[in-house]
N, C-alpha and C. Protein backbone atom coordinates (compact mmCIF):
# COMPACT_ATOMS: atom_id res chain seq x y z
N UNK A 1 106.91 53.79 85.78
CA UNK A 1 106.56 54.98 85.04
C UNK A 1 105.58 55.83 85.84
N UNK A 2 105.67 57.27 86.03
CA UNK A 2 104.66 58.29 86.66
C UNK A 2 103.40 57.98 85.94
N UNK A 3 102.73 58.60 86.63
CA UNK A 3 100.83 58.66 86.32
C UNK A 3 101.23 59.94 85.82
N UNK A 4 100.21 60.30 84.76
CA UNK A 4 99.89 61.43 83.88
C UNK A 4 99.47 62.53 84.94
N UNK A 5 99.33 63.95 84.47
CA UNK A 5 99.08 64.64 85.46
C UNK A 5 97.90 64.34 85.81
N UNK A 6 96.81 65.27 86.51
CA UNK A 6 95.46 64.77 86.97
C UNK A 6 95.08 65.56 85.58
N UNK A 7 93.49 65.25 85.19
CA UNK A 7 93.05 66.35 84.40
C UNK A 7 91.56 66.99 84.85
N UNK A 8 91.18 68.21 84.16
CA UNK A 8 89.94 68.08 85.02
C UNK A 8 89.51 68.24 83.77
N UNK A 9 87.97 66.85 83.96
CA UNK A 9 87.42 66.63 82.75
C UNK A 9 86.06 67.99 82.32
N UNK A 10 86.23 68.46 83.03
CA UNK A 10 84.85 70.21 82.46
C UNK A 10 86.40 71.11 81.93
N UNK A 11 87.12 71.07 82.03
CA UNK A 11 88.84 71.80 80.91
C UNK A 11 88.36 71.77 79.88
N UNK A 12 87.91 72.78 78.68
CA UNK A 12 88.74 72.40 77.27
C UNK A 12 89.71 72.20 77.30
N UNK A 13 90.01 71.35 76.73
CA UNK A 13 91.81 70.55 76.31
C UNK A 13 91.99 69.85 77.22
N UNK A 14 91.00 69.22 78.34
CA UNK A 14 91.72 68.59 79.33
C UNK A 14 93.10 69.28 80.21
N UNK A 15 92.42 70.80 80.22
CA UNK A 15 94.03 71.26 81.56
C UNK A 15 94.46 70.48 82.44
N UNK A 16 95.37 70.26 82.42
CA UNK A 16 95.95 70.18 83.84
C UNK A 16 95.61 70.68 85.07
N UNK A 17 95.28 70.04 86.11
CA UNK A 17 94.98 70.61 87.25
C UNK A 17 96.89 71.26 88.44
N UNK A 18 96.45 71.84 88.93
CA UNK A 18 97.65 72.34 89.22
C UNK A 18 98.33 72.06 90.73
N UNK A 19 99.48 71.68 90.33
CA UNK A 19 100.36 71.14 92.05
C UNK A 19 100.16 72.03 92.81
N UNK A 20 100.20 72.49 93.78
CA UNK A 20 100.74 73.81 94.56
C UNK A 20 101.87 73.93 95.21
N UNK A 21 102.81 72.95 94.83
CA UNK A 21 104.28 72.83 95.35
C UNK A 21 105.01 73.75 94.41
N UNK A 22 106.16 74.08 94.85
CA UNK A 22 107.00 74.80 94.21
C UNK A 22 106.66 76.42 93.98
N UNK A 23 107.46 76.38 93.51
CA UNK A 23 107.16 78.12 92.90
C UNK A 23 106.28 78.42 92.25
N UNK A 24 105.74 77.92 91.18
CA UNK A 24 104.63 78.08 90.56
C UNK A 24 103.85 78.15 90.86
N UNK A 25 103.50 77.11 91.95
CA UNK A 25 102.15 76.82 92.89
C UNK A 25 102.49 78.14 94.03
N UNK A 26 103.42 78.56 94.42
CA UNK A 26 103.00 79.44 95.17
C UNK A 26 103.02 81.17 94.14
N UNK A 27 103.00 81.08 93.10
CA UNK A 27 102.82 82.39 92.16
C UNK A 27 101.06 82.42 92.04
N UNK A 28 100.54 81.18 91.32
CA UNK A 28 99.02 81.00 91.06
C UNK A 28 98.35 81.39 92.36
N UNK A 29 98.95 80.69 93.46
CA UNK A 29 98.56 80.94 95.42
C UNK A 29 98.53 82.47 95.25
N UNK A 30 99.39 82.98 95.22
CA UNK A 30 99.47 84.42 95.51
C UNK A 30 98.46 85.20 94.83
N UNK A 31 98.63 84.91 93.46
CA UNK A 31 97.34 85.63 92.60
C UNK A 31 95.77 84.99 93.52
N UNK A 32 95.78 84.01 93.36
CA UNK A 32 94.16 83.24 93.65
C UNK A 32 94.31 84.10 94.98
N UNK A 33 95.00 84.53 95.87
CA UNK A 33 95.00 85.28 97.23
C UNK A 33 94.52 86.63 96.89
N UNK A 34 95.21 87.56 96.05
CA UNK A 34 95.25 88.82 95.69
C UNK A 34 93.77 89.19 94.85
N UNK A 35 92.91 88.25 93.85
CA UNK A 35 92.04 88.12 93.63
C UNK A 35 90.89 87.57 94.52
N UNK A 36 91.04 86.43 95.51
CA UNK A 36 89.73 86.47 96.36
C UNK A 36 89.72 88.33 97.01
N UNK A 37 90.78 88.82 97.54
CA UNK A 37 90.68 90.23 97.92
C UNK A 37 89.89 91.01 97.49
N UNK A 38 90.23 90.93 96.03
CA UNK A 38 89.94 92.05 95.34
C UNK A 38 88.27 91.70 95.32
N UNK A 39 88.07 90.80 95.07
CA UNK A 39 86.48 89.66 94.90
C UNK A 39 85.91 90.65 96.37
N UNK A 40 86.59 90.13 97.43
CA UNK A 40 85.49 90.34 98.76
C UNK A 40 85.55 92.05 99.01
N UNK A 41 86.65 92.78 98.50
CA UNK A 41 86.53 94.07 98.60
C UNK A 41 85.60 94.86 98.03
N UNK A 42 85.20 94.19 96.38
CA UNK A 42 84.14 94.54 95.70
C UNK A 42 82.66 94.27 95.86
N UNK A 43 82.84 93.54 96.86
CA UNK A 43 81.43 92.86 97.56
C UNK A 43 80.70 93.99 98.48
N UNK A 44 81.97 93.94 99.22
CA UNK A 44 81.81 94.97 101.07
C UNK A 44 81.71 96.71 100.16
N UNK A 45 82.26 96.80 98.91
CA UNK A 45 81.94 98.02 98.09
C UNK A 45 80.87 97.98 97.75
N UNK A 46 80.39 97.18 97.19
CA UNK A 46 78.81 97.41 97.00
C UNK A 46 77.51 97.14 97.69
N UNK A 47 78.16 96.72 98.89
CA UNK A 47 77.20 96.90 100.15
C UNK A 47 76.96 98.42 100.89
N UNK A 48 78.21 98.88 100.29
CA UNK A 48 78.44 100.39 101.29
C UNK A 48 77.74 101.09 100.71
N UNK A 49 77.50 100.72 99.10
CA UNK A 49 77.31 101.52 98.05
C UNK A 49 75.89 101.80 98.56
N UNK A 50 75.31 100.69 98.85
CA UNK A 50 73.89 100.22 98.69
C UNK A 50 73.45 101.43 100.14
N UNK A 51 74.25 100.91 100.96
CA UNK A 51 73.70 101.70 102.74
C UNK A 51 73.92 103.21 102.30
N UNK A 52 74.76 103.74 101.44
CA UNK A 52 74.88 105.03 101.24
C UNK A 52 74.12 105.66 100.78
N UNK A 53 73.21 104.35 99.38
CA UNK A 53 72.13 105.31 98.23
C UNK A 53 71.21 105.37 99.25
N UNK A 54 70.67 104.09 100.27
CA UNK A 54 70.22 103.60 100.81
C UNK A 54 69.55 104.82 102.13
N UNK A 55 70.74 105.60 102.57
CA UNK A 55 70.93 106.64 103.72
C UNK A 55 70.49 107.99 102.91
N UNK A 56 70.88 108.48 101.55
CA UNK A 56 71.01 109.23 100.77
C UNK A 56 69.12 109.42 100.61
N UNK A 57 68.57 108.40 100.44
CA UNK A 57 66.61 108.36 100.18
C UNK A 57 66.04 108.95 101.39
N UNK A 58 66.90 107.61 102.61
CA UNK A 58 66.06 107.70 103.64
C UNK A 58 66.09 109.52 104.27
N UNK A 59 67.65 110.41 103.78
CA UNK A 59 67.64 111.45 104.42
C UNK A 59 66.83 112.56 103.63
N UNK A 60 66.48 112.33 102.34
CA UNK A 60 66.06 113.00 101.17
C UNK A 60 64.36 113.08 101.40
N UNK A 61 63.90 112.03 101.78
CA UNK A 61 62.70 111.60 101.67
C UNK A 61 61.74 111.64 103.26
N UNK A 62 62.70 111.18 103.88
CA UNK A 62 62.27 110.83 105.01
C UNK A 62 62.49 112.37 106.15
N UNK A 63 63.99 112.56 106.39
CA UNK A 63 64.29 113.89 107.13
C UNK A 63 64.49 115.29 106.40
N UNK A 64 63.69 114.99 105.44
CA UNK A 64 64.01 115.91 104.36
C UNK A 64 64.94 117.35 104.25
N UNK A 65 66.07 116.35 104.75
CA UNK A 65 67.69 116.41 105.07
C UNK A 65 68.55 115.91 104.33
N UNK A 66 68.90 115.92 103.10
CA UNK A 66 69.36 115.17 102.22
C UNK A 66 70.82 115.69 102.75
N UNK A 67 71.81 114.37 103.14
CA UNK A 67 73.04 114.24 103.35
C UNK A 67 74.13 114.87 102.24
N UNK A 68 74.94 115.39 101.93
CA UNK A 68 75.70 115.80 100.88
C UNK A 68 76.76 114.83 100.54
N UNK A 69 76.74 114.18 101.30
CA UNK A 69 78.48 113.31 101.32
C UNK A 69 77.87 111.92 100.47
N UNK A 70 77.07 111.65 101.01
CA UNK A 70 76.74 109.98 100.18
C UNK A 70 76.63 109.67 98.82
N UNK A 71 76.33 110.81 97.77
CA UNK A 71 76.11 110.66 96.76
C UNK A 71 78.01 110.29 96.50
N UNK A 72 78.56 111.51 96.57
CA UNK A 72 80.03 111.64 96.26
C UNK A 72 81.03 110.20 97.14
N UNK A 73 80.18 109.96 98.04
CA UNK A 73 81.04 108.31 99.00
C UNK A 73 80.93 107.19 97.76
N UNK A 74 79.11 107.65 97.24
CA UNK A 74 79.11 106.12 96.24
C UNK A 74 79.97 106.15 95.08
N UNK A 75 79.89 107.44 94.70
CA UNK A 75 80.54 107.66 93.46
C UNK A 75 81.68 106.98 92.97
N UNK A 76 82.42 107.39 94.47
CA UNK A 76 84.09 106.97 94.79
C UNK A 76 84.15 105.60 94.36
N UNK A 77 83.13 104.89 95.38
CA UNK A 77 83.26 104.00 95.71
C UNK A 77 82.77 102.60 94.19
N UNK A 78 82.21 103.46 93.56
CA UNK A 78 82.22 102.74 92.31
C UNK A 78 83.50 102.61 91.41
N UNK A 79 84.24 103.21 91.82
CA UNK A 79 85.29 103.64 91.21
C UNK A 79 86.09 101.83 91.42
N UNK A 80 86.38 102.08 92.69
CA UNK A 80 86.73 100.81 93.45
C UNK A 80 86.25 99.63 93.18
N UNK A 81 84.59 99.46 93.14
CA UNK A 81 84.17 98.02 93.03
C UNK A 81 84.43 97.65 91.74
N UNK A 82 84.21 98.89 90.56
CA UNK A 82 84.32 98.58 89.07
C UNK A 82 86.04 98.06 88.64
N UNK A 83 87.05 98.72 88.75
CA UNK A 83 88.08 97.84 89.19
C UNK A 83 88.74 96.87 89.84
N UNK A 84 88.45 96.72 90.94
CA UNK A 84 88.83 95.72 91.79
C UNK A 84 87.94 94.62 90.65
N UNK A 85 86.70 94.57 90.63
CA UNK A 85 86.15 93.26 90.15
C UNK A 85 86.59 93.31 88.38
N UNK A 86 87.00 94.63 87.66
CA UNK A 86 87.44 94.09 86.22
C UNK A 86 88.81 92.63 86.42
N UNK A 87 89.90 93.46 87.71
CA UNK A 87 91.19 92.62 87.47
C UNK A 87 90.40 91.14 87.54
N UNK A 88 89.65 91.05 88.64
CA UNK A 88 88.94 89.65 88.79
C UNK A 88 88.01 88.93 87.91
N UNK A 89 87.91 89.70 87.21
CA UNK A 89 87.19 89.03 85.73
C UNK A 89 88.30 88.96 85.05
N UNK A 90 89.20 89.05 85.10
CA UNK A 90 90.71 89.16 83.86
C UNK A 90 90.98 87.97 84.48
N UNK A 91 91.35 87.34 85.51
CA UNK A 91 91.97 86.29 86.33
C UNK A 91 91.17 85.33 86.18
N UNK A 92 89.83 85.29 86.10
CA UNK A 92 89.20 83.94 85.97
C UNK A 92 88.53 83.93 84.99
N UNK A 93 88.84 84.73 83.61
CA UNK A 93 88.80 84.67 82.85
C UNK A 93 87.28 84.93 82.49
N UNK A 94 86.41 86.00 82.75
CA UNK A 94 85.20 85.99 82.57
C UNK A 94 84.99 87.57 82.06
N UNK A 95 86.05 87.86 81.06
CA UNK A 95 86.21 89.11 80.40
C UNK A 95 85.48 88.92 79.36
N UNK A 96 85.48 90.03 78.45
CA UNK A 96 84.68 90.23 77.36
C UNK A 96 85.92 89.69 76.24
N UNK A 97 86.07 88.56 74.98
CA UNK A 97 87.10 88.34 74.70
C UNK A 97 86.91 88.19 73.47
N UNK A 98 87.41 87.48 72.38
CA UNK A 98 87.23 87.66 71.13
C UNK A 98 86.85 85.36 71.11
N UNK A 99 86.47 85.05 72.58
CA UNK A 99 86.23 83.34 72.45
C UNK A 99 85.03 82.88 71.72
N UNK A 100 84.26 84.07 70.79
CA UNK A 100 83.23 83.22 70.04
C UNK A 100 84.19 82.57 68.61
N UNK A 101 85.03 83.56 68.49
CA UNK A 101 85.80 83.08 66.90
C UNK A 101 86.63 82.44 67.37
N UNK A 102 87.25 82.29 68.60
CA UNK A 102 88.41 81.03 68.65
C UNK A 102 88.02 80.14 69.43
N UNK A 103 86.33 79.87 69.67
CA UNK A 103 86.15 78.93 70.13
C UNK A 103 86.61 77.70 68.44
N UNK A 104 86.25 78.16 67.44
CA UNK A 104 86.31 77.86 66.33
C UNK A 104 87.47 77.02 65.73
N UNK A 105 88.56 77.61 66.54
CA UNK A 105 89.96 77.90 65.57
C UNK A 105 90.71 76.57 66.52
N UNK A 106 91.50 75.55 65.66
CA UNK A 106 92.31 74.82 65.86
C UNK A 106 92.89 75.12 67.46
N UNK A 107 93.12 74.11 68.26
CA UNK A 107 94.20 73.98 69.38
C UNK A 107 95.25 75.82 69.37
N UNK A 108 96.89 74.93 68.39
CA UNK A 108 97.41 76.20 68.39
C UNK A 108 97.16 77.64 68.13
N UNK A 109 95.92 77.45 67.51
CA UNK A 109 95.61 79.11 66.90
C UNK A 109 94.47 79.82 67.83
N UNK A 110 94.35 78.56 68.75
CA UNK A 110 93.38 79.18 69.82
C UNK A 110 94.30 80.16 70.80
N UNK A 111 95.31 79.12 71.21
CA UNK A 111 96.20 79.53 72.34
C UNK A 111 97.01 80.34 71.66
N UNK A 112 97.08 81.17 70.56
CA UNK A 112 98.36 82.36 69.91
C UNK A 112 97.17 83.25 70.18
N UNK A 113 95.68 82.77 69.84
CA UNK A 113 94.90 83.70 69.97
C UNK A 113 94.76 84.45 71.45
N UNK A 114 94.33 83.69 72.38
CA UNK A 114 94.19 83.76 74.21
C UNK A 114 95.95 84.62 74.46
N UNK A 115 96.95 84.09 74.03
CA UNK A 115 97.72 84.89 74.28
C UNK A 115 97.61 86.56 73.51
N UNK A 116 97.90 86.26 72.41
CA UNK A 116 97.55 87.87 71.86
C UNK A 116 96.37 89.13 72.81
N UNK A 117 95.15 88.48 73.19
CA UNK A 117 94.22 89.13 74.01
C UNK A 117 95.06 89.41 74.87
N UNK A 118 95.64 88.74 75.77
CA UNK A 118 96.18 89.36 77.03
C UNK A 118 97.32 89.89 77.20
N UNK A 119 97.95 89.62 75.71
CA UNK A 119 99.21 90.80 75.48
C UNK A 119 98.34 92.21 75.65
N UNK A 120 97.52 92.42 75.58
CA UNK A 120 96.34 93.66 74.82
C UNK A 120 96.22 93.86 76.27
N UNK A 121 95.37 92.92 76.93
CA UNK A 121 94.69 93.35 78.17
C UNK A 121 96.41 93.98 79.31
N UNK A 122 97.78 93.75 79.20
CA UNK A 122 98.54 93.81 79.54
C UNK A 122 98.76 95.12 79.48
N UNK A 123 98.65 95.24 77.67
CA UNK A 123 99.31 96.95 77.56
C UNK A 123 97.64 97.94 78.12
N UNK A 124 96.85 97.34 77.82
CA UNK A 124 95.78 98.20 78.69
C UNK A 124 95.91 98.62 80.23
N UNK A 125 95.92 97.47 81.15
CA UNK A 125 96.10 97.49 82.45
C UNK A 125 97.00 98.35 82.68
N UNK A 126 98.43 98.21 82.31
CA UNK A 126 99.83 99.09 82.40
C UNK A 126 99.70 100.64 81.98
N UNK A 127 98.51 100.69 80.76
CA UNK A 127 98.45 102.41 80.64
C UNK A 127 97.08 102.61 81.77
N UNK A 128 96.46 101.94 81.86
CA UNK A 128 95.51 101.88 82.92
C UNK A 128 96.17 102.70 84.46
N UNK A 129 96.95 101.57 85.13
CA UNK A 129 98.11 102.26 85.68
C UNK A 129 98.87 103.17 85.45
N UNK A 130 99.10 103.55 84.50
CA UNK A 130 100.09 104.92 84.31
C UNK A 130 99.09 106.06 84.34
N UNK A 131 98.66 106.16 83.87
CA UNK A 131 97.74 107.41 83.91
C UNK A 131 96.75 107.20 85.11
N UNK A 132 96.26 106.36 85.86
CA UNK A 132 95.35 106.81 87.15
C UNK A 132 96.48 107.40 87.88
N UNK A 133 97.79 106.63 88.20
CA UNK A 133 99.10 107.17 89.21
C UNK A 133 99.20 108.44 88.96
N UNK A 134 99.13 109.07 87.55
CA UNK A 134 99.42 110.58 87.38
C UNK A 134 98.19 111.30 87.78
N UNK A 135 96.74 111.00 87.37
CA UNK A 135 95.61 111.83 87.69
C UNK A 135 95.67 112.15 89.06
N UNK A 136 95.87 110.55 90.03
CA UNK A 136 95.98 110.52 91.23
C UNK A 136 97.12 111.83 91.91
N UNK A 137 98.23 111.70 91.61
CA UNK A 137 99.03 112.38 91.90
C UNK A 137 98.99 113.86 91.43
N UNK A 138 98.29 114.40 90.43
CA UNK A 138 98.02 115.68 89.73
C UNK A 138 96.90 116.25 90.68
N UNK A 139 96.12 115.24 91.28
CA UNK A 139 94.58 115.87 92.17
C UNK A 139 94.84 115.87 93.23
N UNK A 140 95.72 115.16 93.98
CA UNK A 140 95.96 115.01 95.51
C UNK A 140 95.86 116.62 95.89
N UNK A 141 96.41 117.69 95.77
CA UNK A 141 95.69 118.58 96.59
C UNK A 141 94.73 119.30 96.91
N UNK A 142 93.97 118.91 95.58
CA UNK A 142 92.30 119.06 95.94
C UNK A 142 91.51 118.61 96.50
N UNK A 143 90.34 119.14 97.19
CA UNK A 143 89.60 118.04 98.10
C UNK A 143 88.39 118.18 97.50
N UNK A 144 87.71 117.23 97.91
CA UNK A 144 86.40 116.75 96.96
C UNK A 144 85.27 117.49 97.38
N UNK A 145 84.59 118.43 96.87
CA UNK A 145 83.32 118.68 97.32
C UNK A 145 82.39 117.94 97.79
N UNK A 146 82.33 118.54 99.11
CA UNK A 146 81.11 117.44 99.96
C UNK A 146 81.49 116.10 100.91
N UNK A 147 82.37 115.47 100.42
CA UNK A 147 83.32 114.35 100.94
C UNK A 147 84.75 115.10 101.14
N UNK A 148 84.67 115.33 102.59
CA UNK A 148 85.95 116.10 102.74
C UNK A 148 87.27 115.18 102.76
N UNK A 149 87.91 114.25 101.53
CA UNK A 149 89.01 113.62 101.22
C UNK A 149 89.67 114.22 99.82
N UNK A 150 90.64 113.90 99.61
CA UNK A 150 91.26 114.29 98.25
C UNK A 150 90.44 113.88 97.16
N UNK A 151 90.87 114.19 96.08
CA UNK A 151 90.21 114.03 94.81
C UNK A 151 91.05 113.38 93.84
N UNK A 152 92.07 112.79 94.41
CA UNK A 152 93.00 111.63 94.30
C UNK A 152 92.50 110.39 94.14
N UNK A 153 91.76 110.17 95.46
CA UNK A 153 91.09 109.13 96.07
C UNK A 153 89.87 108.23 94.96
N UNK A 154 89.65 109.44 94.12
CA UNK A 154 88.83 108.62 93.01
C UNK A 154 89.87 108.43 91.64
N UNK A 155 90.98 108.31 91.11
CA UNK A 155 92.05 107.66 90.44
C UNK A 155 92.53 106.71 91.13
N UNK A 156 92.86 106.55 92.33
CA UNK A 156 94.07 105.96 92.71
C UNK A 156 93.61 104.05 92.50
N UNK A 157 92.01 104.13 91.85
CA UNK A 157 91.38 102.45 92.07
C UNK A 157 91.71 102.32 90.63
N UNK A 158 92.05 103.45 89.76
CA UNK A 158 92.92 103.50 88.13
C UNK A 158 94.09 102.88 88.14
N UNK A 159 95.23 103.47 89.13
CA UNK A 159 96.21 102.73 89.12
C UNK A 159 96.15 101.17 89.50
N UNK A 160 95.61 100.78 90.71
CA UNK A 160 95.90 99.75 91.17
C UNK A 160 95.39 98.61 90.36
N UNK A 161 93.65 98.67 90.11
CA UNK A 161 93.54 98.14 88.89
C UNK A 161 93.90 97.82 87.95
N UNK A 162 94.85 99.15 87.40
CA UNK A 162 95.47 98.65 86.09
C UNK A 162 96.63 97.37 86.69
N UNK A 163 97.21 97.87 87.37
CA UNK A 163 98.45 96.36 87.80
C UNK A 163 97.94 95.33 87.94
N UNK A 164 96.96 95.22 88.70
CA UNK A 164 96.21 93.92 88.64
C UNK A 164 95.96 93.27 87.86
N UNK A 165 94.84 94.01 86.88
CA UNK A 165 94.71 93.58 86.03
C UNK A 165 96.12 92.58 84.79
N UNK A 166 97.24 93.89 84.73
CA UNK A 166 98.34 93.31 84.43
C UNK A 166 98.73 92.01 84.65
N UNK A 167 99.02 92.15 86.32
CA UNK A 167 99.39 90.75 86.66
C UNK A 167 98.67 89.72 86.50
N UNK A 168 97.58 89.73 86.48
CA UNK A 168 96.11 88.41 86.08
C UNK A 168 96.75 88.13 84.84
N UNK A 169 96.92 88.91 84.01
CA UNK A 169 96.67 88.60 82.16
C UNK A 169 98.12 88.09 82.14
N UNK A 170 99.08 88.19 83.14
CA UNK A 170 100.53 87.68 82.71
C UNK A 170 100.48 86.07 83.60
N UNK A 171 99.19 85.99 84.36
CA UNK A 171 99.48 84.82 85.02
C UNK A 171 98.31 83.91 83.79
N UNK A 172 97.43 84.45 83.33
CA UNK A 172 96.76 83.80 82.51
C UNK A 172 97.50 83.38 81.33
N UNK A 173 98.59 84.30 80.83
CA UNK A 173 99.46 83.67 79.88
C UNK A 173 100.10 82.54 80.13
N UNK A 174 100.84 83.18 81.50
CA UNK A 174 101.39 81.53 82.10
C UNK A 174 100.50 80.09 82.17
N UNK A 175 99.56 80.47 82.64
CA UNK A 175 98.33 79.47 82.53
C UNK A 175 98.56 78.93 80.94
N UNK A 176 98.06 79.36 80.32
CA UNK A 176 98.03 79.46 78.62
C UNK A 176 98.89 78.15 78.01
N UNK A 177 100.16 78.78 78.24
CA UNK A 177 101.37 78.01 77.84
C UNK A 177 101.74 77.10 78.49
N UNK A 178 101.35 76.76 79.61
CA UNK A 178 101.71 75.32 80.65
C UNK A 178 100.55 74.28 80.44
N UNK A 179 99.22 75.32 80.12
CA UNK A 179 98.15 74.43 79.88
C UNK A 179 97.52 74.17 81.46
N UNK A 180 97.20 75.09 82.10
CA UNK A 180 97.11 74.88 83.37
C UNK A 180 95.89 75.45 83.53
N UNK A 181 94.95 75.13 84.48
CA UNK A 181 93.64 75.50 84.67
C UNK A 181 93.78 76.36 85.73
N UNK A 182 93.38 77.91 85.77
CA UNK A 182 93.22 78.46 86.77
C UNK A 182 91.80 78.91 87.84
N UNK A 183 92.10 78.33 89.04
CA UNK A 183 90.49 78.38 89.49
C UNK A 183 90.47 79.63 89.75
N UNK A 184 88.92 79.94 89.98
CA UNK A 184 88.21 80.94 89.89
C UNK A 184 88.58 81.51 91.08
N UNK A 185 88.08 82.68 90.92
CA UNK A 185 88.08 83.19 92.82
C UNK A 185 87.34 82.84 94.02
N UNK A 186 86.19 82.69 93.41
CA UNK A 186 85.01 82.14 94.39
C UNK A 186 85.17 80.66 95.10
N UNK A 187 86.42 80.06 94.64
CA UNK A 187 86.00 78.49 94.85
C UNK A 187 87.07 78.88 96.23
């Protein structure tokens, strides 16, 4: 007779820890890939953020030359870190959720519950995406005051986000229903 799967004992419910063979294991691979990204992109974003406010004082204060572009670079660029890191809170599950009342609630009515949220977080992400793709695409021929790039460039972290996000909340379902533990990004 087989050995039970592994479990990992810090799981509620005792999840399952997960093979990485097969297809499945390389779907979770792909996400846990697409999310460390998004993780280290939002990092190196808020480092830039930092050298920009950072350049923005020193030219204000110091060469009392205040740069025009840095305010409008960070701006952008919040745009970016604040998405990139929502999908990655959707994926490892460290969203804002309704888990004080279903920490409560029976096994099955937990997991109809965890699914229902990310039906939600699904149709969010997806209009999330639909409408940055159009803002994006409605502004592209404007250029941004001060930061000589389009004005695109601050939607277009709308769209991508929203998919992300999507795809996290459809792999967390999968998670959900297999009973599968998904690791974090950081590990």
């Amino acid at each position: 007779m087989d050995a039970p799967p592994p479990t990992d004992p810090l799981a509620p419910q005792g999840r399952t820890t997960l093979n990485t063979t097969g297809w499945l294991g390389t779907y979770f691979a792909v996400h846990a890939f697409l999310s460390r990204i998004c993780l280290k992109l939002s990092v190196a974003g808020l480092m830039l953020i930092t050298v920009s406010v950072l350049y923005q004082i020193f030219g204000r204060y110091v060469l009392n030359d205040s740069p025009a572009w840095t305010e409008i670079f960070a701006l952008v660029l919040v745009l970016y870190v604040t998405c990139f890191a929502a999908a990655v809170g959707v994926r490892d599950d460290r969203h804002i959720g309704v888990e004080s009342i279903l920490i409560l609630a029976p096994p099955p009515i937990r997991k109809a519950g965890l699914i229902v949220v990310y039906l939600g977080m699904i149709i969010f992400g997806l209009c999330m995406a639909w409408g940055g793709a159009i803002l994006a695409d409605e502004m592209w021929a404007y250029v941004n005051p001060g930061l000589p790039i389009s004005q695109a460039w601050s939607y277009i972290p709308l769209a991508i986000g929203g998919v992300l996000i999507s795809m996290f909340a459809v792999e967390r379902i999968v998670a959900t229903l297999l009973n599968i533990k998904v690791v974090a990004s950081w590990h």
